[in-house]
N, C-alpha and C. Protein backbone atom coordinates (compact mmCIF):
# COMPACT_ATOMS: atom_id res chain seq x y z
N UNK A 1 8.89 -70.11 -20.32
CA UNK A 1 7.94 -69.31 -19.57
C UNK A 1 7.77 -67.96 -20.26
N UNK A 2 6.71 -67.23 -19.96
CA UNK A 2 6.30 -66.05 -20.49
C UNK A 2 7.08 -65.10 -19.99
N UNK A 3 7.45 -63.59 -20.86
CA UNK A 3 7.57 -62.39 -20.47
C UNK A 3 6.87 -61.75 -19.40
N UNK A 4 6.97 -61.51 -18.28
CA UNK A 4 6.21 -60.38 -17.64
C UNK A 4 7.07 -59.09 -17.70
N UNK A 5 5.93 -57.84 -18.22
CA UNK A 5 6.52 -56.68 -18.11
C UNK A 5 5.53 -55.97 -17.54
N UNK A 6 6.03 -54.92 -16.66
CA UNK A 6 5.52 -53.93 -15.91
C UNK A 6 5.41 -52.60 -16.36
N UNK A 7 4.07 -52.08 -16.71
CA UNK A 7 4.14 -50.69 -17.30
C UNK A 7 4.10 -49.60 -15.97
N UNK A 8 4.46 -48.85 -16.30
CA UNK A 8 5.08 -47.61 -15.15
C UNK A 8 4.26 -46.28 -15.24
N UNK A 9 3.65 -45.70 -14.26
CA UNK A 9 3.65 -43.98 -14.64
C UNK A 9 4.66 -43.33 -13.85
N UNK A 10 5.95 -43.09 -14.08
CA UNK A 10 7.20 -42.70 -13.14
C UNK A 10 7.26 -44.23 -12.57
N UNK A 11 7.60 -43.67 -10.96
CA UNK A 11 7.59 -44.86 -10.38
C UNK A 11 6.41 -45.57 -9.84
N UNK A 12 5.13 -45.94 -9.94
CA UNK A 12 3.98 -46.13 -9.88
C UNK A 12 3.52 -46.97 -10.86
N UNK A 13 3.00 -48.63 -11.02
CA UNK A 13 2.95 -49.60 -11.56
C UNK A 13 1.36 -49.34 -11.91
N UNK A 14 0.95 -49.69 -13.11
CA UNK A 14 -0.45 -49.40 -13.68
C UNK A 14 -0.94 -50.41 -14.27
N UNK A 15 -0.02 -51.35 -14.75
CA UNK A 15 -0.42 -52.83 -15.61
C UNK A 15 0.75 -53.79 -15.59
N UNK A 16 0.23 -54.94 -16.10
CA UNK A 16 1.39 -56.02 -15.72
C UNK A 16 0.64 -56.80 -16.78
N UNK A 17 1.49 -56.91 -18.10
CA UNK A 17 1.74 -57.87 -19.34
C UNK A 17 2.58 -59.36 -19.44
N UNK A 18 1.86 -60.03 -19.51
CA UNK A 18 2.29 -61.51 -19.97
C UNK A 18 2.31 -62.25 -20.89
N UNK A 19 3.39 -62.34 -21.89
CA UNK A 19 3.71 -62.87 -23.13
C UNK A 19 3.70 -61.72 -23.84
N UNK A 20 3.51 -62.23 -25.19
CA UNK A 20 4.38 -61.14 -26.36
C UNK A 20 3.58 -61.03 -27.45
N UNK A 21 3.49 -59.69 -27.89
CA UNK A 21 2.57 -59.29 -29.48
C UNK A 21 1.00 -59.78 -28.98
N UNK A 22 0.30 -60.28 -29.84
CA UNK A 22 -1.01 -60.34 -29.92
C UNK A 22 -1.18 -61.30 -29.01
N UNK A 23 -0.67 -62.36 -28.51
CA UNK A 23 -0.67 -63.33 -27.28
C UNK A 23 -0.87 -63.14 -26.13
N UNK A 24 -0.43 -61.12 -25.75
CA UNK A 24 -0.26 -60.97 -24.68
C UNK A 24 -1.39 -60.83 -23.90
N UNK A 25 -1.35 -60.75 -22.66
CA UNK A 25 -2.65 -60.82 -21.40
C UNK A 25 -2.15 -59.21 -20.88
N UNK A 26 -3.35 -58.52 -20.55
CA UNK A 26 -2.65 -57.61 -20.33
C UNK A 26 -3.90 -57.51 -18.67
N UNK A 27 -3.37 -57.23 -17.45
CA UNK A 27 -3.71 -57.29 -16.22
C UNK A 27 -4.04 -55.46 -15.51
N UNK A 28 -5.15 -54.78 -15.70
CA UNK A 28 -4.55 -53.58 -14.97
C UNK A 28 -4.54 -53.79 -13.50
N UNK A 29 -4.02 -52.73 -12.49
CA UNK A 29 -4.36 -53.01 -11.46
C UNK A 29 -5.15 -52.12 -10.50
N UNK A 30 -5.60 -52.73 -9.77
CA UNK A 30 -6.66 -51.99 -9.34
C UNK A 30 -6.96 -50.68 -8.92
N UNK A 31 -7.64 -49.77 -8.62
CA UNK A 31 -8.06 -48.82 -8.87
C UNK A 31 -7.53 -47.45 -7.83
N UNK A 32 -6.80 -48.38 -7.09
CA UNK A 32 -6.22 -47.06 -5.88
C UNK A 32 -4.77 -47.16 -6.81
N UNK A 33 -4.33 -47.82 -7.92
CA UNK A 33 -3.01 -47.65 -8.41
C UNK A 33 -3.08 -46.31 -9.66
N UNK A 34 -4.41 -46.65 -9.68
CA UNK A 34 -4.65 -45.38 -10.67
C UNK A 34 -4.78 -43.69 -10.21
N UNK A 35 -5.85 -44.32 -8.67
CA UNK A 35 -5.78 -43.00 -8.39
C UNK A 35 -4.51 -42.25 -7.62
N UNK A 36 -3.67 -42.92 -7.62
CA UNK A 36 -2.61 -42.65 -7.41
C UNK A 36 -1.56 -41.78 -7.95
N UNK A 37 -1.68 -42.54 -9.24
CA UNK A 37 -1.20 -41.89 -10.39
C UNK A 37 -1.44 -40.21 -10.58
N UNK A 38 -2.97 -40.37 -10.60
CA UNK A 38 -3.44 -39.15 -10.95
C UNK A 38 -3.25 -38.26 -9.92
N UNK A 39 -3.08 -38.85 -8.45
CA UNK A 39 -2.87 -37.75 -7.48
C UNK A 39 -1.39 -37.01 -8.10
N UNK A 40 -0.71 -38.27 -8.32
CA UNK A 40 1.04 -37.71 -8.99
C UNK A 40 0.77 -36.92 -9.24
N UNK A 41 0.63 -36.94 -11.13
CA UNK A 41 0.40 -36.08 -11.94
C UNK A 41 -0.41 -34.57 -11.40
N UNK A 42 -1.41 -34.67 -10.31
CA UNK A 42 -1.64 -33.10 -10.37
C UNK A 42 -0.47 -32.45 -9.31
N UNK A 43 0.41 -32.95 -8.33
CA UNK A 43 0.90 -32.52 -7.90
C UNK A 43 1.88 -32.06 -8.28
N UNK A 44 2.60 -33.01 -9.71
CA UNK A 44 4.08 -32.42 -10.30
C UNK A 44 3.74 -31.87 -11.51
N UNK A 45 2.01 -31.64 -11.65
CA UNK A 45 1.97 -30.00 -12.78
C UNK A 45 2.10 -30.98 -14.54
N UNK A 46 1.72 -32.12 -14.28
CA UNK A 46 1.52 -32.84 -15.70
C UNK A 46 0.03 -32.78 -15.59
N UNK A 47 -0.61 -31.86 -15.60
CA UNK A 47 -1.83 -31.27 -16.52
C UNK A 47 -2.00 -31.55 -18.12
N UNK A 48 -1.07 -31.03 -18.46
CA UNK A 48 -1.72 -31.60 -20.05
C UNK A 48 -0.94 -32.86 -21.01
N UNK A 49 -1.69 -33.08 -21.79
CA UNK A 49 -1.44 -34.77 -22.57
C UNK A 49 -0.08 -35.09 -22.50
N UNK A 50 0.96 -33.84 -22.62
CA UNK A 50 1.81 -34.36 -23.41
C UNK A 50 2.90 -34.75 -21.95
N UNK A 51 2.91 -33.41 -21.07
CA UNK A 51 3.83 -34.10 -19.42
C UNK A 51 3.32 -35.37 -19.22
N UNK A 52 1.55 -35.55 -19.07
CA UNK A 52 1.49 -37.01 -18.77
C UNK A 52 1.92 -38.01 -19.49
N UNK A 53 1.33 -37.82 -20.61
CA UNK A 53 2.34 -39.23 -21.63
C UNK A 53 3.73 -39.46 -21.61
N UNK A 54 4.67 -38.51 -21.49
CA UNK A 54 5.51 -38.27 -21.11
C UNK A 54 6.43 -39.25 -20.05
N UNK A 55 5.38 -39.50 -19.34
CA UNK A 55 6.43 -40.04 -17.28
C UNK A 55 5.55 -41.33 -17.92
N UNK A 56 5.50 -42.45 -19.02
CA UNK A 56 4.90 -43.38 -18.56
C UNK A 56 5.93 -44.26 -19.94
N UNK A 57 6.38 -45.50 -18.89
CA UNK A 57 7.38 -45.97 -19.66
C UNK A 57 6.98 -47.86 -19.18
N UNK A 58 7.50 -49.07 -20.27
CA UNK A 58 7.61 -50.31 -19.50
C UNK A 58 8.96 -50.66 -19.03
N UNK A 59 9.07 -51.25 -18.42
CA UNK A 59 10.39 -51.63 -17.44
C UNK A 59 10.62 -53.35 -17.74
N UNK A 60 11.78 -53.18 -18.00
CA UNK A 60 12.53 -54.57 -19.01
C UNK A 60 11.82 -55.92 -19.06
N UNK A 61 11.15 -56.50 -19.49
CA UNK A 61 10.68 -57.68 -19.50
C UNK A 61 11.36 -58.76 -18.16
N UNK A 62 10.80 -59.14 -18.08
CA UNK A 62 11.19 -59.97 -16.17
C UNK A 62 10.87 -61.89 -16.83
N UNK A 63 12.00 -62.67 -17.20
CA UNK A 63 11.90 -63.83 -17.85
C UNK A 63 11.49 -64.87 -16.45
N UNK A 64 10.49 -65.62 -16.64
CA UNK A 64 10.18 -66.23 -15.30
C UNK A 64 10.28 -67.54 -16.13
C-alpha cells in the first residue's frame, strides 16, 4: 500500500500526499483549512516569508 503523508502549517493540516517521488497524488484540502491557516499566521505575527515558511513541516509517512 501507498505512503500517506500529511503536510502541516503548525498544527493545522493543508495537504495529504499519496505515494512517493513523481508518483505522488498530492490532495489539498479545502478552503476553510487554508483560511485557517492564515487566520494563524496573522495572529502569531508570521507576517513575513520567512516565520511563515518556517511553522510548515510533513508529519511521518502513515504506511496503510
Amino acid at each position: 500500500m501507498p505512503d500517506v503523508t500529511i503536510v502541516y502549517w503548525r498544527d493545522i493540516p493543508a495537504q495529504v500526499i499519496v505515494g512517493k517521488g513523481r508518483r505522488a497524488s498530492k490532495v489539498q484540502l479545502p478552503e476553510r483549512f487554508e483560511q485557517a491557516i492564515d487566520r494563524a499566521a496573522m495572529k502569531v505575527g508570521a507576517s513575513d516569508t520567512d516565520a511563515y515558511l518556517a511553522e510548515w513541516r510533513k508529519a511521518p509517512p502513515l504506511f496503510r
